[in-house]
N, C-alpha and C. Protein backbone atom coordinates (compact mmCIF):
# COMPACT_ATOMS: atom_id res chain seq x y z
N UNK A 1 -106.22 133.23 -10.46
CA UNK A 1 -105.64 134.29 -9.65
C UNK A 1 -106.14 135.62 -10.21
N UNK A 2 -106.52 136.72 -9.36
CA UNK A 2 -107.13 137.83 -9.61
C UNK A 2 -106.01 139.01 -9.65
N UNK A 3 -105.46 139.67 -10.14
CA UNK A 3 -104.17 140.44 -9.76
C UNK A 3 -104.96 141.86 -10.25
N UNK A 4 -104.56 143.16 -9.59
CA UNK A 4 -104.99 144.39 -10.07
C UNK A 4 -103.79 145.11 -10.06
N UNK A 5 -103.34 145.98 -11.54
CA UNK A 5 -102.12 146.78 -11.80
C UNK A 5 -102.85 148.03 -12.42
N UNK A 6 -102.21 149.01 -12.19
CA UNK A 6 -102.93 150.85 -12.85
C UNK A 6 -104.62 150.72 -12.68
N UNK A 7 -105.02 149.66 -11.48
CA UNK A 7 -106.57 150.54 -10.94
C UNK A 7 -107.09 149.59 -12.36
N UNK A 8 -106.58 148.39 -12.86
CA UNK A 8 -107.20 147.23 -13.42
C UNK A 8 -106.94 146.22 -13.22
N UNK A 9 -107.98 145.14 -13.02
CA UNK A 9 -108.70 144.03 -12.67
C UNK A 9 -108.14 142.88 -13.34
N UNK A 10 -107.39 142.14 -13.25
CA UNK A 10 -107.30 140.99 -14.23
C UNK A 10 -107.32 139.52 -13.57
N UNK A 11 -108.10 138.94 -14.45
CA UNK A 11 -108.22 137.42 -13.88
C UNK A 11 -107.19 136.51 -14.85
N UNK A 12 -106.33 135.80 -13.91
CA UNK A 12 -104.72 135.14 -14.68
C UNK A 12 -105.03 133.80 -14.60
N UNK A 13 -105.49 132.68 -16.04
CA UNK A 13 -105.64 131.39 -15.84
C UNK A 13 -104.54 130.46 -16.28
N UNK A 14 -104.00 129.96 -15.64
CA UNK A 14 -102.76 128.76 -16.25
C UNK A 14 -103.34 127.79 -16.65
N UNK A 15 -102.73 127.80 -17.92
CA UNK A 15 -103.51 126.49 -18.68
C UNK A 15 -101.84 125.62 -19.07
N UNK A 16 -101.34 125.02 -18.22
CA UNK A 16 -100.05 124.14 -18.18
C UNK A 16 -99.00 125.12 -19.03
N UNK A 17 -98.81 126.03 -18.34
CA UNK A 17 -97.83 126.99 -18.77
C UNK A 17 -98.22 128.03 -19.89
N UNK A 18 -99.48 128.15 -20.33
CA UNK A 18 -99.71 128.87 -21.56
C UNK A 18 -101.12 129.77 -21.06
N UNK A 19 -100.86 131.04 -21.15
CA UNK A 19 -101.94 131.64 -20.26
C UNK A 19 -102.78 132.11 -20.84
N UNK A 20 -104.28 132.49 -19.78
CA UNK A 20 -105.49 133.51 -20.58
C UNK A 20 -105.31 134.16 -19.51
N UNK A 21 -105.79 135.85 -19.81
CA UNK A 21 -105.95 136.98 -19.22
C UNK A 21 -107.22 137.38 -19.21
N UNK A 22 -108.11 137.16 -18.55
CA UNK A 22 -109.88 137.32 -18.51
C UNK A 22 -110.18 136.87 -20.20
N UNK A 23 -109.65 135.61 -19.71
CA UNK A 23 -110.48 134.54 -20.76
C UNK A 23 -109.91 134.55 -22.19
N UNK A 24 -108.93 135.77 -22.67
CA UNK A 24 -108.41 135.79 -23.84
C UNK A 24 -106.84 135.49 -23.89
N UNK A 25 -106.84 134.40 -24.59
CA UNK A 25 -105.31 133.37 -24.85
C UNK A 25 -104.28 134.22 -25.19
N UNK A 26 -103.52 134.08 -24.26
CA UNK A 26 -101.98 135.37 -24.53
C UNK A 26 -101.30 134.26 -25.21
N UNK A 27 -100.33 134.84 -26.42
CA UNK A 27 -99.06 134.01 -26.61
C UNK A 27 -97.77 133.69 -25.81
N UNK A 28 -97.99 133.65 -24.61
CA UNK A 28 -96.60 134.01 -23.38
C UNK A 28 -96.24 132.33 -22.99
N UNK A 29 -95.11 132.23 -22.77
CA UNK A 29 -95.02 130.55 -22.59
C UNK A 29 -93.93 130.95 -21.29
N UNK A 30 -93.91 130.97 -20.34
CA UNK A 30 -93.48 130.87 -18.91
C UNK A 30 -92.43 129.19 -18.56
N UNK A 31 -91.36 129.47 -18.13
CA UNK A 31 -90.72 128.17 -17.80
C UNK A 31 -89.52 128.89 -16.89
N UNK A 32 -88.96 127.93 -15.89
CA UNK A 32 -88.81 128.59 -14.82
C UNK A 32 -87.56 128.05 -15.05
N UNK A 33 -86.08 129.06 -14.57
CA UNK A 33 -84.90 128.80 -14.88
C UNK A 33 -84.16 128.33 -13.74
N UNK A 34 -84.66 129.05 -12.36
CA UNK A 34 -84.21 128.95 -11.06
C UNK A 34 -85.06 129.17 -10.03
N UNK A 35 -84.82 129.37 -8.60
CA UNK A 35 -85.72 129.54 -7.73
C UNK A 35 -85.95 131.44 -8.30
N UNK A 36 -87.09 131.46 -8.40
CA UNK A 36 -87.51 133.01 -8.52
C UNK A 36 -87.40 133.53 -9.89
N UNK A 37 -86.82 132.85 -10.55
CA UNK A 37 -86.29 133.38 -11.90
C UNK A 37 -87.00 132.67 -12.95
N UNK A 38 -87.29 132.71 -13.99
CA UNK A 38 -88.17 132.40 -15.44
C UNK A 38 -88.08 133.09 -16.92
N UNK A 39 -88.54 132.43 -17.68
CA UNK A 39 -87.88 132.73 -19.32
C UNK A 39 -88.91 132.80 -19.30
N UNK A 40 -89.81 134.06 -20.05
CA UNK A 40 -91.16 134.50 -20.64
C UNK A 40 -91.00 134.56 -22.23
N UNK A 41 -91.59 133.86 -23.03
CA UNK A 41 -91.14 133.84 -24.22
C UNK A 41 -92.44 134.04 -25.26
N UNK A 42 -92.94 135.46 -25.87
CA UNK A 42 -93.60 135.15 -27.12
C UNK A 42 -93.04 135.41 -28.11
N UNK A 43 -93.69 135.83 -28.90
CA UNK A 43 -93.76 135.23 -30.27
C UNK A 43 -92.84 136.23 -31.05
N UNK A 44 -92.50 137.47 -30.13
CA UNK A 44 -92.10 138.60 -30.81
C UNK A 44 -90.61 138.26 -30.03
N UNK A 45 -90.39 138.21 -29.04
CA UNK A 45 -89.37 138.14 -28.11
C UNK A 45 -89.14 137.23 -26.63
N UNK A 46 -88.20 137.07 -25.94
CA UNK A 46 -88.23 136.51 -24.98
C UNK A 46 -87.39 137.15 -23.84
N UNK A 47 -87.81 137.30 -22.53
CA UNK A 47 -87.54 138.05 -21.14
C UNK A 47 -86.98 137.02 -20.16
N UNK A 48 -85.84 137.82 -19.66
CA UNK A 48 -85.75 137.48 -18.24
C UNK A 48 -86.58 137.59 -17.39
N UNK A 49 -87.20 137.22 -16.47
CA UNK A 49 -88.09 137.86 -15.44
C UNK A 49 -87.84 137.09 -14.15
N UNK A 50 -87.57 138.22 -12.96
CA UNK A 50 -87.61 137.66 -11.63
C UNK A 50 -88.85 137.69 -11.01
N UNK A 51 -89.45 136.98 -10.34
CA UNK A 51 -90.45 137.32 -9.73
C UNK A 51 -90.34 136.92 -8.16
N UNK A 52 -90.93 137.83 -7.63
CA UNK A 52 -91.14 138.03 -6.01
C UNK A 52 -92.23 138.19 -5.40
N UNK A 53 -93.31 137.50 -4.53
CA UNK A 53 -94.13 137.87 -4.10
C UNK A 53 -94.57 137.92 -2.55
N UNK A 54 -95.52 138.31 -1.56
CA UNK A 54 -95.93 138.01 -0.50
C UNK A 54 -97.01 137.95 -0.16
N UNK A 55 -97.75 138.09 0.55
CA UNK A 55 -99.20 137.87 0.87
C UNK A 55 -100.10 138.45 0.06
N UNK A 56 -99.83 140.30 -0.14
CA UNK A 56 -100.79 141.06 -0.55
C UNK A 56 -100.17 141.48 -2.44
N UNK A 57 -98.87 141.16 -2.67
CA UNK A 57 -98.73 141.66 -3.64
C UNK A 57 -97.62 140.42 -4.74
N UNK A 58 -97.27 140.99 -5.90
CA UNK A 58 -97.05 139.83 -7.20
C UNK A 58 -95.67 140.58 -7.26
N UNK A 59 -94.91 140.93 -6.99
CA UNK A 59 -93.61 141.70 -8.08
C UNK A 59 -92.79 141.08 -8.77
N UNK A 60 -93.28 141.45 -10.37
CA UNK A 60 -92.29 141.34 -11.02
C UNK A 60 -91.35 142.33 -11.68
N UNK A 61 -90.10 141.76 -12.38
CA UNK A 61 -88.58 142.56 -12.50
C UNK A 61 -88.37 142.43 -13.81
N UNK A 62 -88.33 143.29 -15.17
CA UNK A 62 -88.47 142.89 -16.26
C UNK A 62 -87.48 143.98 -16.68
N UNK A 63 -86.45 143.37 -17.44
CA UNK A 63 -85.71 144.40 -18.32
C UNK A 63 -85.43 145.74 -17.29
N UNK A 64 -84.95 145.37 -15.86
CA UNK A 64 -84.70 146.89 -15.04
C UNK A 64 -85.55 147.43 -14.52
N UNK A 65 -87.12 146.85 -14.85
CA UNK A 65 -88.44 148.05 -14.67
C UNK A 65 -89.50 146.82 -13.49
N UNK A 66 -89.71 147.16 -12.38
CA UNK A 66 -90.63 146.70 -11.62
C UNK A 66 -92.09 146.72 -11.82
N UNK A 67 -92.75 145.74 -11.85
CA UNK A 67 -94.36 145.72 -12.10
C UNK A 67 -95.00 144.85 -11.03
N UNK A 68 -96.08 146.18 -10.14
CA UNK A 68 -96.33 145.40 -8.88
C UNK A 68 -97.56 145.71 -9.08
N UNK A 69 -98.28 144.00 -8.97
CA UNK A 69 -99.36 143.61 -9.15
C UNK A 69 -100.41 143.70 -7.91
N UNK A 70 -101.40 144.08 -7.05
CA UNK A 70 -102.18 143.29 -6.03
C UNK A 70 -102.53 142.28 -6.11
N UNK A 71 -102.86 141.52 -5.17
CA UNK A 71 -103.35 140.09 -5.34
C UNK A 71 -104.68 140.44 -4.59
N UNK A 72 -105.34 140.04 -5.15
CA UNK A 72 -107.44 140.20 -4.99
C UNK A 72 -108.12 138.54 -5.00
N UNK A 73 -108.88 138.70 -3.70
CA UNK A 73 -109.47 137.67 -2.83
C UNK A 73 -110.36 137.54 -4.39
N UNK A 74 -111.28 136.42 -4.56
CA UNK A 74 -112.24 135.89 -5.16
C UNK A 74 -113.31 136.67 -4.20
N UNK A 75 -113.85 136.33 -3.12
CA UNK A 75 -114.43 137.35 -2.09
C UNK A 75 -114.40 138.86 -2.77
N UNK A 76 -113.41 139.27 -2.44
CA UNK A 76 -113.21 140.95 -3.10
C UNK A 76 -113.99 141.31 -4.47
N UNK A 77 -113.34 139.96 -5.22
CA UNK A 77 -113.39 140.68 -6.51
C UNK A 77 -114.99 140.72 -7.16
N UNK A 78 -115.22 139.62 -6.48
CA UNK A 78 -117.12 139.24 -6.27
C UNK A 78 -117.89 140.21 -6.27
N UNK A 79 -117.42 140.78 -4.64
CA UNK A 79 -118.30 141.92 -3.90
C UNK A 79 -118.17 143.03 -5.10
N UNK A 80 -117.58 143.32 -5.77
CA UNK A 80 -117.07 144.47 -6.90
C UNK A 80 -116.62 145.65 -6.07
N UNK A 81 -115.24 145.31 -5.09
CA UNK A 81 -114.57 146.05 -4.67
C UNK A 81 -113.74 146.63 -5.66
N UNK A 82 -113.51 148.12 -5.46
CA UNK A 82 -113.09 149.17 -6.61
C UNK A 82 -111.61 149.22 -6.53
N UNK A 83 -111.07 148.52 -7.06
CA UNK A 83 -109.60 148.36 -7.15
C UNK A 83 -109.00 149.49 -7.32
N UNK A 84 -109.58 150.66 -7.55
CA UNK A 84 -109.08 152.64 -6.92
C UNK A 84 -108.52 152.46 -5.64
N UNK A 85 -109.21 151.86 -4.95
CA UNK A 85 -109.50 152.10 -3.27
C UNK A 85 -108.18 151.25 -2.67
N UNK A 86 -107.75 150.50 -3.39
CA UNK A 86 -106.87 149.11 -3.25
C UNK A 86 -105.18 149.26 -3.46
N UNK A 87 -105.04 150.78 -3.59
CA UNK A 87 -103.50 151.15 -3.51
C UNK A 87 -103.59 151.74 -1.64
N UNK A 88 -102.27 151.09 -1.23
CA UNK A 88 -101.72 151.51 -0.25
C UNK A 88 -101.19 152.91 0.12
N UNK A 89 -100.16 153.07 -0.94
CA UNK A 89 -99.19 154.07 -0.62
C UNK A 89 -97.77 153.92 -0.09
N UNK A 90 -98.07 152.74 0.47
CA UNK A 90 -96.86 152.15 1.04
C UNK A 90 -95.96 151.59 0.44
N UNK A 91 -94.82 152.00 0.04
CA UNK A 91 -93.99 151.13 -0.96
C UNK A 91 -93.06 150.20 -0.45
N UNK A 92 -92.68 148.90 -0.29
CA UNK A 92 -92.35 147.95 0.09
C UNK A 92 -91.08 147.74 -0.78
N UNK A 93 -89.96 147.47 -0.44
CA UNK A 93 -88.77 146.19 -1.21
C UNK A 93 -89.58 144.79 -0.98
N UNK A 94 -89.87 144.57 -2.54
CA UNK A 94 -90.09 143.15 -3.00
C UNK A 94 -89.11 141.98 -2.11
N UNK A 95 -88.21 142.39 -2.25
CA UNK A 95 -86.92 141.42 -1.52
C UNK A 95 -86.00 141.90 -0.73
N UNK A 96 -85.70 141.24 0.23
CA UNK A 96 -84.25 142.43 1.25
C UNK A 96 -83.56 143.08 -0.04
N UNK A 97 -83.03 143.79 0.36
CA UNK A 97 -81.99 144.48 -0.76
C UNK A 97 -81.23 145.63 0.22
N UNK A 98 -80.14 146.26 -0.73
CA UNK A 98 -79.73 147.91 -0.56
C UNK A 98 -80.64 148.97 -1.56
N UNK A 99 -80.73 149.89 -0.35
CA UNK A 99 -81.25 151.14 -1.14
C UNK A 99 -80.21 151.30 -1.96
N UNK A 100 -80.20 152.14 -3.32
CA UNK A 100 -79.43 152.96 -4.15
C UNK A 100 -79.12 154.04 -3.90
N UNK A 101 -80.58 154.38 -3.99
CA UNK A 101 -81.10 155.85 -4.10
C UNK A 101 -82.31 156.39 -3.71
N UNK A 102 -82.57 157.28 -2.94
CA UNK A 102 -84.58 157.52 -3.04
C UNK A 102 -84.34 159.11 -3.58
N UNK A 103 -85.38 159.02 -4.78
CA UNK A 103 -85.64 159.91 -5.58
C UNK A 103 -87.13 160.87 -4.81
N UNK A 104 -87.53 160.54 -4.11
CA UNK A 104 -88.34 161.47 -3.68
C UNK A 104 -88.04 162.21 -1.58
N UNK A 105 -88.73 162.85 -1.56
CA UNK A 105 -88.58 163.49 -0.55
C UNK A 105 -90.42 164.24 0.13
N UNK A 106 -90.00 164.24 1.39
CA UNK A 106 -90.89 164.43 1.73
C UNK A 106 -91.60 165.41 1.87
N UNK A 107 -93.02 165.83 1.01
CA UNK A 107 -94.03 166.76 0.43
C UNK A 107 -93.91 166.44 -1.20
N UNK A 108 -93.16 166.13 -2.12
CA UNK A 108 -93.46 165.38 -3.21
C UNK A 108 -94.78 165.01 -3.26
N UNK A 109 -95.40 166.04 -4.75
CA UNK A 109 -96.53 164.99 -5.21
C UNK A 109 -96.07 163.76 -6.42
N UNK A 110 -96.74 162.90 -6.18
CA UNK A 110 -96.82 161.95 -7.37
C UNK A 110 -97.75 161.31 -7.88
N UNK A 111 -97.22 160.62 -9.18
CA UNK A 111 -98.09 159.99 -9.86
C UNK A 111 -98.52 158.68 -9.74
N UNK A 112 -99.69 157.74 -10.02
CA UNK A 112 -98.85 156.22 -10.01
C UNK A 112 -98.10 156.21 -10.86
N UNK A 113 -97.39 154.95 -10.40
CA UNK A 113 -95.71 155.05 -11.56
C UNK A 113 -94.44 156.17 -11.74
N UNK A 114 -94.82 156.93 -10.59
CA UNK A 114 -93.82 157.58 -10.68
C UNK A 114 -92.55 156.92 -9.79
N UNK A 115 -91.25 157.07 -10.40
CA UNK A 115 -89.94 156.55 -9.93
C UNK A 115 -89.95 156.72 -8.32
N UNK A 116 -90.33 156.46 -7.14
CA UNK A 116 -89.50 156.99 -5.99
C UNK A 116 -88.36 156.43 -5.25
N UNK A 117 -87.78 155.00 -5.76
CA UNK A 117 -86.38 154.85 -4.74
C UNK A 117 -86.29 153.54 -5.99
N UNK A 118 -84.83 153.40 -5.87
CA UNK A 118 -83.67 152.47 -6.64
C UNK A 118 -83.40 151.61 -5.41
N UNK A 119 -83.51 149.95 -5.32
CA UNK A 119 -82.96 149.55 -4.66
C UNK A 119 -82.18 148.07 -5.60
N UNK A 120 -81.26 147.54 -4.92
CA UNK A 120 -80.71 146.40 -5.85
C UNK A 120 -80.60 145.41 -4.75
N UNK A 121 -81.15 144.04 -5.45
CA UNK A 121 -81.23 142.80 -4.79
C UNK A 121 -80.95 141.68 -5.90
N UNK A 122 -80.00 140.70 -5.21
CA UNK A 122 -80.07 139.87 -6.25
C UNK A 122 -78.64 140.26 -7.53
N UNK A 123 -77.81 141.28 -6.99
CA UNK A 123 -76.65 142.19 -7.88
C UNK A 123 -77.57 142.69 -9.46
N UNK A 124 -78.97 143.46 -9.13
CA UNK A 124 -79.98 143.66 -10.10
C UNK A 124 -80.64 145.22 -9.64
N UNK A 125 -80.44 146.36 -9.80
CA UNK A 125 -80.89 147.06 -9.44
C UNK A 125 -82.57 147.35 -10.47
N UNK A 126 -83.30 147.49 -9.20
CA UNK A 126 -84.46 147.57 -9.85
C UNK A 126 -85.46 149.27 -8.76
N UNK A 127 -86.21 149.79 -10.15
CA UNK A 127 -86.91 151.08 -9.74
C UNK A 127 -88.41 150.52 -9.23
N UNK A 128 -88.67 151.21 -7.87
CA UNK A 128 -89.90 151.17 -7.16
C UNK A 128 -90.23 152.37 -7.48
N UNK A 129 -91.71 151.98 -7.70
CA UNK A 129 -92.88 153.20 -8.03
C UNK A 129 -94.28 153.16 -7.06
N UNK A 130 -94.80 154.85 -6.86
CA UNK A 130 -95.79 155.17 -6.41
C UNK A 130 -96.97 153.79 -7.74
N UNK A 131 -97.84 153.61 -6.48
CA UNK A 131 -98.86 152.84 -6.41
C UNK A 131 -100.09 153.70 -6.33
N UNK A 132 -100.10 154.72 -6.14
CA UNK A 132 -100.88 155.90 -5.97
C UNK A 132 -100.59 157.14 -6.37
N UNK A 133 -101.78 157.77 -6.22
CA UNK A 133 -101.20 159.57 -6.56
C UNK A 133 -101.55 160.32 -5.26
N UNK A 134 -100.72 161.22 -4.71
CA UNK A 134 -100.71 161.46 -3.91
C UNK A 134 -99.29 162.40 -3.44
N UNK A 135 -99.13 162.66 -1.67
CA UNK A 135 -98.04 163.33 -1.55
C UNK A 135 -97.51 162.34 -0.40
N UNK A 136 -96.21 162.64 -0.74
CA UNK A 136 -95.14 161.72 0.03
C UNK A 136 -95.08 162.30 1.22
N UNK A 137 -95.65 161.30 2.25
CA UNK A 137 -95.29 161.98 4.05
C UNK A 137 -94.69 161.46 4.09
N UNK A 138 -94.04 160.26 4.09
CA UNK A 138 -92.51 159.73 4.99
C UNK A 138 -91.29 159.50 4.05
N UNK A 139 -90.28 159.23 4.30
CA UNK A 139 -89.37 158.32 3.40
C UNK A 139 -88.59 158.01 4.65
N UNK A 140 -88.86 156.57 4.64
CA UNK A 140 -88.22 155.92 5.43
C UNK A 140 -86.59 155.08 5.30
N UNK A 141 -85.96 155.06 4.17
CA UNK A 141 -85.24 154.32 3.98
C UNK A 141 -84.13 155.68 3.27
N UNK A 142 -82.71 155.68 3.48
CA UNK A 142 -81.43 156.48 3.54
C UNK A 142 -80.63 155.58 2.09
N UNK A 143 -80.05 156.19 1.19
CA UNK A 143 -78.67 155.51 0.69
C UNK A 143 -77.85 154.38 1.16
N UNK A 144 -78.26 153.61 0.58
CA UNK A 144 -77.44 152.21 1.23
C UNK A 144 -77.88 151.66 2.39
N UNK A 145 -78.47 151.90 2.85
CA UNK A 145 -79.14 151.14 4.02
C UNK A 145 -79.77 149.70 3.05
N UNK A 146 -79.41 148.66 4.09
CA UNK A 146 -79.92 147.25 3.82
C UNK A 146 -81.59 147.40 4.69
N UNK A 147 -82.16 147.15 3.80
CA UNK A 147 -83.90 146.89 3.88
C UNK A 147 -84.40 145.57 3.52
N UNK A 148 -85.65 145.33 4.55
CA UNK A 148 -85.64 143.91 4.52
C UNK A 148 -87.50 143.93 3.69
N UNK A 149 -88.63 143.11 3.51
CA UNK A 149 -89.79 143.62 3.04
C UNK A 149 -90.70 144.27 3.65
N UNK A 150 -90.80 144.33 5.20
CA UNK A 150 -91.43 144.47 6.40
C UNK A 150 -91.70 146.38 6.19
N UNK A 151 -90.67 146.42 6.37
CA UNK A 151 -90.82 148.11 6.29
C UNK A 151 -91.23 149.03 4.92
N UNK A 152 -92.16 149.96 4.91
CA UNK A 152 -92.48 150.71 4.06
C UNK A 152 -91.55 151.74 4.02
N UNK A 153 -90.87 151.90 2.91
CA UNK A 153 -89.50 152.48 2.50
C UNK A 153 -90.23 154.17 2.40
N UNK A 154 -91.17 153.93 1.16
CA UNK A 154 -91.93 155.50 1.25
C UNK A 154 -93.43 155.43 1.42
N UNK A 155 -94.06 156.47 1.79
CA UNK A 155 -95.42 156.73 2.41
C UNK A 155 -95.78 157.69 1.45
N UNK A 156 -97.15 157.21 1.20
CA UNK A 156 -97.71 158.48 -0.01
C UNK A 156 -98.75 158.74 0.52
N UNK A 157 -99.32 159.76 0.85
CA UNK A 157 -101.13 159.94 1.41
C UNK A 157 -101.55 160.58 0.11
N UNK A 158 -102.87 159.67 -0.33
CA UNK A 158 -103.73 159.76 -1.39
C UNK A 158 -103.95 161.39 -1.46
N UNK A 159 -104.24 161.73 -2.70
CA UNK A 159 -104.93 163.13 -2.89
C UNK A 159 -106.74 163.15 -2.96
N UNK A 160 -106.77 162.28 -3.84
CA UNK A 160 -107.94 161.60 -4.00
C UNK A 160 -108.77 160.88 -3.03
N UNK A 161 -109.90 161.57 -2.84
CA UNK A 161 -111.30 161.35 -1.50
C UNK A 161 -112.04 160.70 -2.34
């Protein structure tokens, strides 16, 4: 599996639960507790982690903090498509949920990784972040409104040509 996070490339090999990350052996031992849910355990410590995914993207839920991966064709990653080019802008709920909160508004610049909306799914509130840098044209999603994955909650148009 090819996944790209912060505009890098990584190739993810399962070797019966014990992984390499472009070919170099992580200490991470993965075992799955429930539907969606898993114990990540090295050597230093061990994580809860939810994970959620859909066609185009990986999300995982770690300690409160969201990490959303792309998922990259073998095709793509071949051609040496520039995983720059490969943020949306579009920020998605991983899972139906309630909004919390949206921390941004519309004309906001941001960063990638910057905080823009709190939503909780799962009785787990977790922070969605810009995928891009750029300025926020839409925010689609209000305080408490139930959101399902379909809709892009916030809209960022790139700064960067």
């Amino acid at each position: 599996m090819i996944l790209s996070y912060n505009n890098q490339n990584y190739r993810v090999y399962d070797d019966n639960g014990s992984y390499d990350i472009n070919k170099v052996k992580i200490g991470l031992t993965l075992s799955q507790t429930s539907k969606g849910s898993y114990r990540a355990i090295t050597s230093e410590k061990s994580y809860d982690v939810l994970v959620a995914n859909d066609e185009e993207f990986l999300y995982l839920f770690i300690e409160g903090k969201q990490f959303t991966f792309r998922k990259i064709s073998e095709d793509n990653f071949n051609h040496g498509i520039d995983s720059s080019d490969m943020g949306t802008g579009e920020i998605h709920a991983p899972m139906p949920g309630s909004v919390v909160k949206v921390l941004v508004k519309v004309g906001d610049k941001v960063e990638i990784g910057t905080p823009v909306l709190i939503i909780e799914a799962m009785k787990m509130e977790s922070t969605l972040y810009a995928d891009i840098e750029g300025v926020v044209t839409a925010v689609n999603a209000i305080g408490k409104e139930q959101v399902g994955t379909e809709k892009a909650l916030v809209v960022i148009e790139s700064v960067k040509k």
